[in-house]
PDB file of N, CA and C in Angstrom:
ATOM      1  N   UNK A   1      22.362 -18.074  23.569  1.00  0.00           N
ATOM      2  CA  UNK A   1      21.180 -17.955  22.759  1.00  0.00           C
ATOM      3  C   UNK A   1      21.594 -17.565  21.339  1.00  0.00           C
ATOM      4  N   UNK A   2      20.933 -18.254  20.368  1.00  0.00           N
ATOM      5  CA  UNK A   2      21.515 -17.962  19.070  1.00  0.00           C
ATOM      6  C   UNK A   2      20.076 -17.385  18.242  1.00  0.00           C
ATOM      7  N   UNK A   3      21.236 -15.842  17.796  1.00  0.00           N
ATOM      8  CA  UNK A   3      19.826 -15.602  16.888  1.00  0.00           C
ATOM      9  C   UNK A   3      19.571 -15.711  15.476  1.00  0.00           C
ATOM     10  N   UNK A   4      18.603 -15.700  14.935  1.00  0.00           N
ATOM     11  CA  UNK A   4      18.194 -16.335  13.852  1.00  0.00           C
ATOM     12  C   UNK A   4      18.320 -15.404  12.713  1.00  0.00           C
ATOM     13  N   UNK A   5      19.542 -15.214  11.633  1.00  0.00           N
ATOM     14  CA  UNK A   5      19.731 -14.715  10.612  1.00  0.00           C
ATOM     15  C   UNK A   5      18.679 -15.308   9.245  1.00  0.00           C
ATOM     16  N   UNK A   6      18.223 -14.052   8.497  1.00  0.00           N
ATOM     17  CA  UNK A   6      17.074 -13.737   7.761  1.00  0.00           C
ATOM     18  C   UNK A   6      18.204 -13.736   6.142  1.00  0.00           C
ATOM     19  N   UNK A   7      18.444 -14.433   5.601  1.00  0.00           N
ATOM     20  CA  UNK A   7      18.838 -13.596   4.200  1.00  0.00           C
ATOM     21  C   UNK A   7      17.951 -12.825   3.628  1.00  0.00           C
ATOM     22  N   UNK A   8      18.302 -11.675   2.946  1.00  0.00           N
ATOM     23  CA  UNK A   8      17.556 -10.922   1.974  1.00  0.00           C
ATOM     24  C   UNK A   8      17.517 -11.789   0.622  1.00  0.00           C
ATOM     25  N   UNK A   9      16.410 -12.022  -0.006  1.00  0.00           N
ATOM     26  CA  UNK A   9      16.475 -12.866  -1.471  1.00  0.00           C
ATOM     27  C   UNK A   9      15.330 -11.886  -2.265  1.00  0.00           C
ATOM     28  N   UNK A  10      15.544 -12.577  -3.389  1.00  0.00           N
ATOM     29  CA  UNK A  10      14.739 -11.711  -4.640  1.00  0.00           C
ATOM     30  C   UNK A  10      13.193 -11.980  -4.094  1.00  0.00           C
ATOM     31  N   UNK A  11      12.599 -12.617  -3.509  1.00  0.00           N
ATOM     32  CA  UNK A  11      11.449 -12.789  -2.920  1.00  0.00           C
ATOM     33  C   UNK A  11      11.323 -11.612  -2.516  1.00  0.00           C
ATOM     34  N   UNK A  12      11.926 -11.079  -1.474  1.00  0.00           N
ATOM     35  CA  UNK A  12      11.918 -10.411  -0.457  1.00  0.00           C
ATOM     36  C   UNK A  12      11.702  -8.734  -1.047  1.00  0.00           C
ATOM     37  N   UNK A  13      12.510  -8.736  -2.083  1.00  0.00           N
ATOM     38  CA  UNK A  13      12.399  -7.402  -3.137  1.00  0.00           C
ATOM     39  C   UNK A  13      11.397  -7.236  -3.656  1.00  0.00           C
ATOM     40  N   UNK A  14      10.865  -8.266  -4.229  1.00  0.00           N
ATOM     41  CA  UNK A  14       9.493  -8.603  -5.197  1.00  0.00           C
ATOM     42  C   UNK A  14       8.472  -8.088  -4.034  1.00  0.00           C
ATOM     43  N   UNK A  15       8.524  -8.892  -2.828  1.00  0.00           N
ATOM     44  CA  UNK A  15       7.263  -8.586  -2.040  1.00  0.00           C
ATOM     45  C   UNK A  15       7.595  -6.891  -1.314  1.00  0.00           C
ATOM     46  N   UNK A  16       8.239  -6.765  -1.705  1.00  0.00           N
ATOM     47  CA  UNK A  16       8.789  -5.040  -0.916  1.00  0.00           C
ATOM     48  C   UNK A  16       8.036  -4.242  -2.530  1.00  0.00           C
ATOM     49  N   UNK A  17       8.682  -4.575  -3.085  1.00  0.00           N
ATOM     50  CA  UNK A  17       8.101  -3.566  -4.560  1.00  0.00           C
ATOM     51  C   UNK A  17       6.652  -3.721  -4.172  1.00  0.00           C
ATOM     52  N   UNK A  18       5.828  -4.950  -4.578  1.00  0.00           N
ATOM     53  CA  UNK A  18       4.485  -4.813  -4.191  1.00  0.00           C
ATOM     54  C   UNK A  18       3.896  -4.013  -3.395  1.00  0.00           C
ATOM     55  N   UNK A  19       4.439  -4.642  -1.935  1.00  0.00           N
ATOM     56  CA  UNK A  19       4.236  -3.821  -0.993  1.00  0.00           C
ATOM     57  C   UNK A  19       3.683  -2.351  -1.347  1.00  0.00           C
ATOM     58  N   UNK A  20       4.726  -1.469  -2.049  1.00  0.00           N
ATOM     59  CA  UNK A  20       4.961  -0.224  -2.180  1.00  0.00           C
ATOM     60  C   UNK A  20       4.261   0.119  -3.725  1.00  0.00           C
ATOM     61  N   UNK A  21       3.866  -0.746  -4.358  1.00  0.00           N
ATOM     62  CA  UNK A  21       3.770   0.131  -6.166  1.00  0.00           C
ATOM     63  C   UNK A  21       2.205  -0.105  -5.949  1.00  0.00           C
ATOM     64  N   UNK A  22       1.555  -1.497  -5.184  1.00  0.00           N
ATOM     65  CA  UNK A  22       0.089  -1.662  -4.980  1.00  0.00           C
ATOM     66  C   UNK A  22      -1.080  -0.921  -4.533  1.00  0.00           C
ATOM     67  N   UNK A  23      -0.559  -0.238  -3.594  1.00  0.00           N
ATOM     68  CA  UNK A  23      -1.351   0.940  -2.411  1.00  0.00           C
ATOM     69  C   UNK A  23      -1.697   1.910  -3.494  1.00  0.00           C
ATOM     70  N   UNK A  24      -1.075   2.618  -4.173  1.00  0.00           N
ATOM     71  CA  UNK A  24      -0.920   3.483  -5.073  1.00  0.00           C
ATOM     72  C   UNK A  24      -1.865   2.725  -6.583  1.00  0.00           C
ATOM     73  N   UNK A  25      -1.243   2.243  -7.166  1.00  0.00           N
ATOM     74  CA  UNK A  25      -2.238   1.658  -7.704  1.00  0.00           C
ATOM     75  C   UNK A  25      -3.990   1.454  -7.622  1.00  0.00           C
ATOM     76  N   UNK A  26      -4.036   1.049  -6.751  1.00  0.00           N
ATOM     77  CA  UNK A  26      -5.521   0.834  -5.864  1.00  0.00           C
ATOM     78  C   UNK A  26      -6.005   1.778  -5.352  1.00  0.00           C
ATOM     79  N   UNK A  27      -5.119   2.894  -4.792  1.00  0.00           N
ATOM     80  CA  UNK A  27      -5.664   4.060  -4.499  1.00  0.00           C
ATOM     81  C   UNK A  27      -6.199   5.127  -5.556  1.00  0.00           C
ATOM     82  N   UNK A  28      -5.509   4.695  -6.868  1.00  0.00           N
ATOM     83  CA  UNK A  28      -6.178   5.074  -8.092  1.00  0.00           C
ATOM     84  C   UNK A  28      -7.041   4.875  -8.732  1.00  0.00           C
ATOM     85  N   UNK A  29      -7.449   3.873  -8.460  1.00  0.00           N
ATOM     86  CA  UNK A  29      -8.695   3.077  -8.676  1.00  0.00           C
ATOM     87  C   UNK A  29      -9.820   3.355  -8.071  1.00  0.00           C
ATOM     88  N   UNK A  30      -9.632   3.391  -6.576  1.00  0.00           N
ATOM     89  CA  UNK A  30     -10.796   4.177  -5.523  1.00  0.00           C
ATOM     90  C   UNK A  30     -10.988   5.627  -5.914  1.00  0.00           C
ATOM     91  N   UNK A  31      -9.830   6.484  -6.771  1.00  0.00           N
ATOM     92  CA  UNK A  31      -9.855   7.965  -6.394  1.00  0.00           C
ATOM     93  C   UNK A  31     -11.070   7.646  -7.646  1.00  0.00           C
ATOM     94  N   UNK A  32     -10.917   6.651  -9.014  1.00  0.00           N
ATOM     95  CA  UNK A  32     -11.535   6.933  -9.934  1.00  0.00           C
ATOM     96  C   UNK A  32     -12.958   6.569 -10.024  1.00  0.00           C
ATOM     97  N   UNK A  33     -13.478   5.345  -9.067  1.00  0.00           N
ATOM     98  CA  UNK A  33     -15.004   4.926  -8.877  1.00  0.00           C
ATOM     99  C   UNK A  33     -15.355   6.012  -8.037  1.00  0.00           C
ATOM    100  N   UNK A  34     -14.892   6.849  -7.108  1.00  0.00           N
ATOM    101  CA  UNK A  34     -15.502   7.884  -6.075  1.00  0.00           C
ATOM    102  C   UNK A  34     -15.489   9.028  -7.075  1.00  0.00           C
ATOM    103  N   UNK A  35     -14.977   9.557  -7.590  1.00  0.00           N
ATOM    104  CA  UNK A  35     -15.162  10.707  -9.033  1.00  0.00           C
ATOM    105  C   UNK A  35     -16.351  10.552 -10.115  1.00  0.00           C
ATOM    106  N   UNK A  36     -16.655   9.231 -10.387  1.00  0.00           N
ATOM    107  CA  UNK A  36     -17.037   8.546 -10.846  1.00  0.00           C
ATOM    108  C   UNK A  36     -18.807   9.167 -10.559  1.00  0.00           C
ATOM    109  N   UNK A  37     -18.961   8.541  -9.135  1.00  0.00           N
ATOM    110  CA  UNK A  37     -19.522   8.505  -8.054  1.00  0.00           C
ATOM    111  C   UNK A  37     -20.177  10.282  -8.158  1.00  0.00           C
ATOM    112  N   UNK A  38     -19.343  10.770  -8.380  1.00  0.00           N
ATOM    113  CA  UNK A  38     -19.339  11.963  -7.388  1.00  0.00           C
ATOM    114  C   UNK A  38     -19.289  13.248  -8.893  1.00  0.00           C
ATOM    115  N   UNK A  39     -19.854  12.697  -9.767  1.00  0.00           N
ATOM    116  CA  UNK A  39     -19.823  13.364 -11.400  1.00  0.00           C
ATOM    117  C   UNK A  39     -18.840  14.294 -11.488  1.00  0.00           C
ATOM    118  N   UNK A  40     -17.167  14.007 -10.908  1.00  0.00           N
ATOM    119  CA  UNK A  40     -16.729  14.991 -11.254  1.00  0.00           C
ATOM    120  C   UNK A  40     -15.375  14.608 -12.208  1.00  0.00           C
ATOM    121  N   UNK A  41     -14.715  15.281 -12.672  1.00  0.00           N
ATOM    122  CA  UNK A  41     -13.575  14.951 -13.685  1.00  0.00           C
ATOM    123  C   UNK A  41     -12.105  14.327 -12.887  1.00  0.00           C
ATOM    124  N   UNK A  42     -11.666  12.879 -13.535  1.00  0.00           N
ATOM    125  CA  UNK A  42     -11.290  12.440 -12.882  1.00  0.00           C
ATOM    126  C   UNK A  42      -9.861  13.233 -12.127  1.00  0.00           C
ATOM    127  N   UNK A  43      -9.173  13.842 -13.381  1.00  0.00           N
ATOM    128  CA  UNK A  43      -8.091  14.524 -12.990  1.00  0.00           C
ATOM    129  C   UNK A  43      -8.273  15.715 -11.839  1.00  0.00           C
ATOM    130  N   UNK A  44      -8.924  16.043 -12.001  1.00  0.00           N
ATOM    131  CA  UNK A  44      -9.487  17.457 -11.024  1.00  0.00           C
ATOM    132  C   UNK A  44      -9.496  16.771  -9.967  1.00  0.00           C
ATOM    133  N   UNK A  45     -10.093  15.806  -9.445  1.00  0.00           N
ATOM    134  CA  UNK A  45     -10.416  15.106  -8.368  1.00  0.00           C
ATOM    135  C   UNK A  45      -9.320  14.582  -7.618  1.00  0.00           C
ATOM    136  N   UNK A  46      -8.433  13.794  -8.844  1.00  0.00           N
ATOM    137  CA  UNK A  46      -7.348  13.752  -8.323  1.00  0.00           C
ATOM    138  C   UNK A  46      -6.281  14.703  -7.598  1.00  0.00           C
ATOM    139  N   UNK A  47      -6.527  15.908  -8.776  1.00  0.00           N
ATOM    140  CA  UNK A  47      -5.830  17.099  -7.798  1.00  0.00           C
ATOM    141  C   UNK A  47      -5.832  17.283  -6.414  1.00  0.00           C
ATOM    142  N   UNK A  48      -7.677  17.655  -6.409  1.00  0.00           N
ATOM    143  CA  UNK A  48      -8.032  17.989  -4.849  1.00  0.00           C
ATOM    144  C   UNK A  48      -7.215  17.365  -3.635  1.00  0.00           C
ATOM    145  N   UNK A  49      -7.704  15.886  -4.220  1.00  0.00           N
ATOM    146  CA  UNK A  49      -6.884  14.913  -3.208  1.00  0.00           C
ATOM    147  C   UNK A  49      -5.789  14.539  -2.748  1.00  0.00           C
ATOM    148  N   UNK A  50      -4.720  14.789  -4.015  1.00  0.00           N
ATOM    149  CA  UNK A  50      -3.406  15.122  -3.539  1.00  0.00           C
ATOM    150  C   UNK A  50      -2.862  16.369  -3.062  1.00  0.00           C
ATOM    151  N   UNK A  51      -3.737  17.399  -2.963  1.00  0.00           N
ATOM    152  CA  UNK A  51      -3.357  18.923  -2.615  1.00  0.00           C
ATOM    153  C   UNK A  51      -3.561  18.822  -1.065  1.00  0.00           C
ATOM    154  N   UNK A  52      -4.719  17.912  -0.634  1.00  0.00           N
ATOM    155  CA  UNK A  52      -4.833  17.764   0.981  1.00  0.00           C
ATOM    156  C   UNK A  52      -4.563  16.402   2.036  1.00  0.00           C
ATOM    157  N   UNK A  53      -3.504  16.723   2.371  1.00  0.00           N
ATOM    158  CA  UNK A  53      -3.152  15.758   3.108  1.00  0.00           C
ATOM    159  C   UNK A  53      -3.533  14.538   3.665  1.00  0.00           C
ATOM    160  N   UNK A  54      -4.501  15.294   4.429  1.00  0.00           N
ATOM    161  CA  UNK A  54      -5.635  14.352   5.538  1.00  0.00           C
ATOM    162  C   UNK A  54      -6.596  13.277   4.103  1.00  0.00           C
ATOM    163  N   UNK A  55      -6.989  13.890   2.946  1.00  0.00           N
ATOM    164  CA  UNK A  55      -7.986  13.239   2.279  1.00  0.00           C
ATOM    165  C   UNK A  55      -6.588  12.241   1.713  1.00  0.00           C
ATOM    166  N   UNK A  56      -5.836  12.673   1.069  1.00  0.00           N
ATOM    167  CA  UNK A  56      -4.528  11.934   0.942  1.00  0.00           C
ATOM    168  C   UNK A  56      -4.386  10.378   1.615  1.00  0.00           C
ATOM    169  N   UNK A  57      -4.075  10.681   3.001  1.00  0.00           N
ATOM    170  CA  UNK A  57      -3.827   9.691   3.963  1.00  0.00           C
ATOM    171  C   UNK A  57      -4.943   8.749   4.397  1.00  0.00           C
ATOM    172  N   UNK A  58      -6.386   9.321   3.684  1.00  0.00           N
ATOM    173  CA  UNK A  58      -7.551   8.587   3.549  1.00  0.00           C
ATOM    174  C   UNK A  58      -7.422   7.726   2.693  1.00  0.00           C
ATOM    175  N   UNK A  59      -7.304   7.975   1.419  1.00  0.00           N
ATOM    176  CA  UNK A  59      -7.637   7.094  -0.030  1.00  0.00           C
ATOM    177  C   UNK A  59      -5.979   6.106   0.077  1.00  0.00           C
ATOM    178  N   UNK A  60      -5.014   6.781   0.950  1.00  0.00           N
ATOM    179  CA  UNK A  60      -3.645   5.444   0.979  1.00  0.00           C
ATOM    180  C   UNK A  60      -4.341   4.404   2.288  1.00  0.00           C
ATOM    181  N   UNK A  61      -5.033   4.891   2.891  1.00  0.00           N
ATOM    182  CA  UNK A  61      -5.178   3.866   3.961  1.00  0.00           C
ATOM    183  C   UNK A  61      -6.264   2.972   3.507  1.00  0.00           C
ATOM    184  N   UNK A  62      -6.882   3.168   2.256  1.00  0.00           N
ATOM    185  CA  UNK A  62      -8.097   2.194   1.715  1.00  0.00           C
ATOM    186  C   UNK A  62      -7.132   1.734   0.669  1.00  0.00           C
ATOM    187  N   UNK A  63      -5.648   2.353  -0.252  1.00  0.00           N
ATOM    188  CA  UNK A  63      -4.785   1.845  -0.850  1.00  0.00           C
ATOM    189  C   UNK A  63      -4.519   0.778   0.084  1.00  0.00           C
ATOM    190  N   UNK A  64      -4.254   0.880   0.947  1.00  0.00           N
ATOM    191  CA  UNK A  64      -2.793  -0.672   1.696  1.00  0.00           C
ATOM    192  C   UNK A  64      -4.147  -1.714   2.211  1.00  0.00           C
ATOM    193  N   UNK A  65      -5.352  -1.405   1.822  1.00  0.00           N
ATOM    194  CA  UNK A  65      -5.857  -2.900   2.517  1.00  0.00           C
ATOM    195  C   UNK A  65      -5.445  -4.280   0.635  1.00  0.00           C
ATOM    196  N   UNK A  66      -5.352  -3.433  -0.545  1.00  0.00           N
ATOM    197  CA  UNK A  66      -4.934  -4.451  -1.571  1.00  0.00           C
ATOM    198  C   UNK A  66      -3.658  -4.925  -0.754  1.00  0.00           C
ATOM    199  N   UNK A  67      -2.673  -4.594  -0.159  1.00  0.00           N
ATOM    200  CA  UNK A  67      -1.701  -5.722   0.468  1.00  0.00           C
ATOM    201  C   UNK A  67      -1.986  -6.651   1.656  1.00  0.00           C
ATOM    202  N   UNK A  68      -3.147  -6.250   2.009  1.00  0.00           N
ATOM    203  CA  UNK A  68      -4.334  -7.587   2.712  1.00  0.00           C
ATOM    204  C   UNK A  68      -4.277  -8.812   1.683  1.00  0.00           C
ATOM    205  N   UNK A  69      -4.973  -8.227   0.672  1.00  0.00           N
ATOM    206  CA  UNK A  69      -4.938  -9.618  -0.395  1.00  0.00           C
ATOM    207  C   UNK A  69      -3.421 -10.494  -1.018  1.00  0.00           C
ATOM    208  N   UNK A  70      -2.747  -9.146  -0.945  1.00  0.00           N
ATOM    209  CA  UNK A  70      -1.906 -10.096  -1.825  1.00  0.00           C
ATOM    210  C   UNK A  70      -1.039 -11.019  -0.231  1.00  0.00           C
ATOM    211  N   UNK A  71      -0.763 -10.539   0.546  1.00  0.00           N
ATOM    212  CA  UNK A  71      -0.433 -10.899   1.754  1.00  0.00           C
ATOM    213  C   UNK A  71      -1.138 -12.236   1.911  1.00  0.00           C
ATOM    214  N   UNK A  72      -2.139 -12.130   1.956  1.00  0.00           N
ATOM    215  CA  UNK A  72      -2.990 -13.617   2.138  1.00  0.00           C
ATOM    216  C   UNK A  72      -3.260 -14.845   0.742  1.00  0.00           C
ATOM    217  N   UNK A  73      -2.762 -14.454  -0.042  1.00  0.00           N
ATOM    218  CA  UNK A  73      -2.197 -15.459  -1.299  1.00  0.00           C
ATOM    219  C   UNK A  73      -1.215 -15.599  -0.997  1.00  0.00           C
ATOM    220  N   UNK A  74      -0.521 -14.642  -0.686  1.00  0.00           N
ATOM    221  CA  UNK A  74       1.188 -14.996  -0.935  1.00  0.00           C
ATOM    222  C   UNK A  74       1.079 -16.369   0.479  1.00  0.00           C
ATOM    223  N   UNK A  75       0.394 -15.898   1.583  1.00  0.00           N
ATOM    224  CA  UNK A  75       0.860 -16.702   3.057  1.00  0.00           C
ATOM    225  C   UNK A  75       0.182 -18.145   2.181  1.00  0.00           C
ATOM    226  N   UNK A  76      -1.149 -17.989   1.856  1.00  0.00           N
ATOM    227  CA  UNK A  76      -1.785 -19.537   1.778  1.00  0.00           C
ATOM    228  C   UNK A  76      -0.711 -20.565   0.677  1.00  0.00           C
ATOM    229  N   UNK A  77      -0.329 -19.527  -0.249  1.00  0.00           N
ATOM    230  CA  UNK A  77       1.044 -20.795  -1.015  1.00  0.00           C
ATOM    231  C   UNK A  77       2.215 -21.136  -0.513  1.00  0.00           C
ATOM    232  N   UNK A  78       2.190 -20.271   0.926  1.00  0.00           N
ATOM    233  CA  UNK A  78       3.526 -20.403   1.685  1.00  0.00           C
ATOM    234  C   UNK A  78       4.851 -19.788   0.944  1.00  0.00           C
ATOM    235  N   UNK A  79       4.577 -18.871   0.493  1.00  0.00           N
ATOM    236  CA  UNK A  79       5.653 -17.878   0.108  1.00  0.00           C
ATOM    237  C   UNK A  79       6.341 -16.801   0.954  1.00  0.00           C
ATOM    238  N   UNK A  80       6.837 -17.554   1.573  1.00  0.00           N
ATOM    239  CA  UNK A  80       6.881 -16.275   2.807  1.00  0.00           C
ATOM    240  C   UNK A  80       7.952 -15.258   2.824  1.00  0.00           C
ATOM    241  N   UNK A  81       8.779 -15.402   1.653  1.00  0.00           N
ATOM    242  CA  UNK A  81       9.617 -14.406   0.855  1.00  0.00           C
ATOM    243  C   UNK A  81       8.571 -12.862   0.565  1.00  0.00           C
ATOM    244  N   UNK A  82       7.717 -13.452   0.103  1.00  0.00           N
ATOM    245  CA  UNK A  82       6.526 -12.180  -0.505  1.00  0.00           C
ATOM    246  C   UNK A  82       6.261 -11.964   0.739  1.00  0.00           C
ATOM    247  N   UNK A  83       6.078 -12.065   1.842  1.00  0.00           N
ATOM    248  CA  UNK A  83       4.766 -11.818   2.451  1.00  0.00           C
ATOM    249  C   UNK A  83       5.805 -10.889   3.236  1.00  0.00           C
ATOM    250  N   UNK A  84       6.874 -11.514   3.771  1.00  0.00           N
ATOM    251  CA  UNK A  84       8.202 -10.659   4.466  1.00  0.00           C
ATOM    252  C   UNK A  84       8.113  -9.109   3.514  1.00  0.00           C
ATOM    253  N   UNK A  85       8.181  -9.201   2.163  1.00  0.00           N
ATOM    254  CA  UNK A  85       8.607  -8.099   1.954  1.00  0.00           C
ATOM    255  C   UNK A  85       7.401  -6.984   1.627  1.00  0.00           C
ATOM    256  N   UNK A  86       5.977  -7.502   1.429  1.00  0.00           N
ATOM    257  CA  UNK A  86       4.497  -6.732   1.430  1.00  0.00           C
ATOM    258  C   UNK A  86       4.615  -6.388   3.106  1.00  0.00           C
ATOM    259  N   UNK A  87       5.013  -6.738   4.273  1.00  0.00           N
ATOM    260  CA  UNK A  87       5.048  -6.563   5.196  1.00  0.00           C
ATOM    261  C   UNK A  87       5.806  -5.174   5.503  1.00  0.00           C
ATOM    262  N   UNK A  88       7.276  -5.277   4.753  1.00  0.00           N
ATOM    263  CA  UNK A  88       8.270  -4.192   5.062  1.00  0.00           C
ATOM    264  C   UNK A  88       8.069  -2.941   3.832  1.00  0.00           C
ATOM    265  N   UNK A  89       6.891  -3.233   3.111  1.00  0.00           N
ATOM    266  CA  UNK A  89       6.488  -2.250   2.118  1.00  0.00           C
ATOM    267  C   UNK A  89       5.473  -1.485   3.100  1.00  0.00           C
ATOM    268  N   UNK A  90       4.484  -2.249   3.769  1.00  0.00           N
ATOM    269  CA  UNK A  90       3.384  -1.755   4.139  1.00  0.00           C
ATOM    270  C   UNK A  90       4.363  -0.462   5.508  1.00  0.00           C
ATOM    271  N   UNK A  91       5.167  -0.749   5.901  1.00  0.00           N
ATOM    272  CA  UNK A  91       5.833  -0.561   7.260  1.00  0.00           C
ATOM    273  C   UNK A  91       6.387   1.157   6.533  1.00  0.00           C
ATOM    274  N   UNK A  92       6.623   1.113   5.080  1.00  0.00           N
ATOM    275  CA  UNK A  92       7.546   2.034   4.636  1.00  0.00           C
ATOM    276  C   UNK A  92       6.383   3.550   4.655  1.00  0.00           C
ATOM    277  N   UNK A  93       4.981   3.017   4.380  1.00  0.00           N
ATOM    278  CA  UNK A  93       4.089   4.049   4.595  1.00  0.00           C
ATOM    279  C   UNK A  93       3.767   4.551   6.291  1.00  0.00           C
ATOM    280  N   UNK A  94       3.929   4.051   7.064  1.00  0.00           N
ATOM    281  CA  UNK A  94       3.794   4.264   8.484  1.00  0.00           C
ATOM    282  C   UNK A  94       4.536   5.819   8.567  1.00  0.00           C
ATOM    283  N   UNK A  95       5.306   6.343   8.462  1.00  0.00           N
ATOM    284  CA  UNK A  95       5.802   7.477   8.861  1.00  0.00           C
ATOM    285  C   UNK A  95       5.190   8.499   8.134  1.00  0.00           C
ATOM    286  N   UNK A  96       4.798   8.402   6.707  1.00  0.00           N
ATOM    287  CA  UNK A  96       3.756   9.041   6.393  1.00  0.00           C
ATOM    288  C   UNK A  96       2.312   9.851   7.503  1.00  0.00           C
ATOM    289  N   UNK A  97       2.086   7.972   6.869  1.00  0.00           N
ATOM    290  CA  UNK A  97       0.295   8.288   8.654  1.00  0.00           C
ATOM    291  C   UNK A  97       0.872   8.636   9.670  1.00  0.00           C
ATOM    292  N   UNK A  98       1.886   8.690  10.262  1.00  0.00           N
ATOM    293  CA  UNK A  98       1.900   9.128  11.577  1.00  0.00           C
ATOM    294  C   UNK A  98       2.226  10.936  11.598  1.00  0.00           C
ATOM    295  N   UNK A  99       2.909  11.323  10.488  1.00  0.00           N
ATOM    296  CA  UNK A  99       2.821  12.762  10.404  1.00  0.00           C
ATOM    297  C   UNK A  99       2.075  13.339  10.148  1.00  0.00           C
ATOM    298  N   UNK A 100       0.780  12.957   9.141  1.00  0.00           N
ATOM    299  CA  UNK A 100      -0.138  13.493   9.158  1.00  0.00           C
ATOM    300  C   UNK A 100      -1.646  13.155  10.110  1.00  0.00           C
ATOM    301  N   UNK A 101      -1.340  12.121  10.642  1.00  0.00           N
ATOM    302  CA  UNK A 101      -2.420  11.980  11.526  1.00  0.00           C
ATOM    303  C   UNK A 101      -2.236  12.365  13.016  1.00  0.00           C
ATOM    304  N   UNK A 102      -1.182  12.869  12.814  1.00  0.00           N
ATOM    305  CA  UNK A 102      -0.604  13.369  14.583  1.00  0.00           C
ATOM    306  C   UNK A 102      -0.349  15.094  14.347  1.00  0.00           C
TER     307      UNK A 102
END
């Protein structure tokens, strides 16, 4: 049985960076329409949220659905360099959620 070797290529980096710089991004975005929302100052808000874990691991888990999207552009042009590496970005937050949700 022969198994099937994967090269690593610049695709693969590109979709790993994404992966990882997007969640964050987007999660900044949500922290700032819910502050927004919620008449309070954005920085302060931000504090709160990074001071507690659990609310933390809330606003990253509404962060990683933007690698839903880019995941599903990247698949429909058949880039599957990107999609490999938004895959092994999304994978890099897992040990996170599992320490704080356990």
């Amino acid at each position: 049985m022969e198994i099937m070797k994967i090269k690593w290529t610049k695709e693969n980096t590109l979709g790993l960076l994404i992966g990882i710089v997007s969640p964050f991004v987007f999660m900044l975005l949500i922290m700032f329409v819910t502050s927004d929302f919620n008449f309070a100052q954005f920085l302060s808000y931000c504090e709160s949220v990074l001071s507690n874990f659990n609310y933390l691991s809330k606003y990253l888990s509404l962060g990683l659905i933007s690698n839903l999207i880019w995941f599903y552009i990247f698949l429909n042009r058949e880039k599957y360099g990107y999609t490999r590496g938004i895959i092994l970005g999304m994978l890099c937050f897992v040990p996170f959620m599992v320490y704080v949700n356990v």
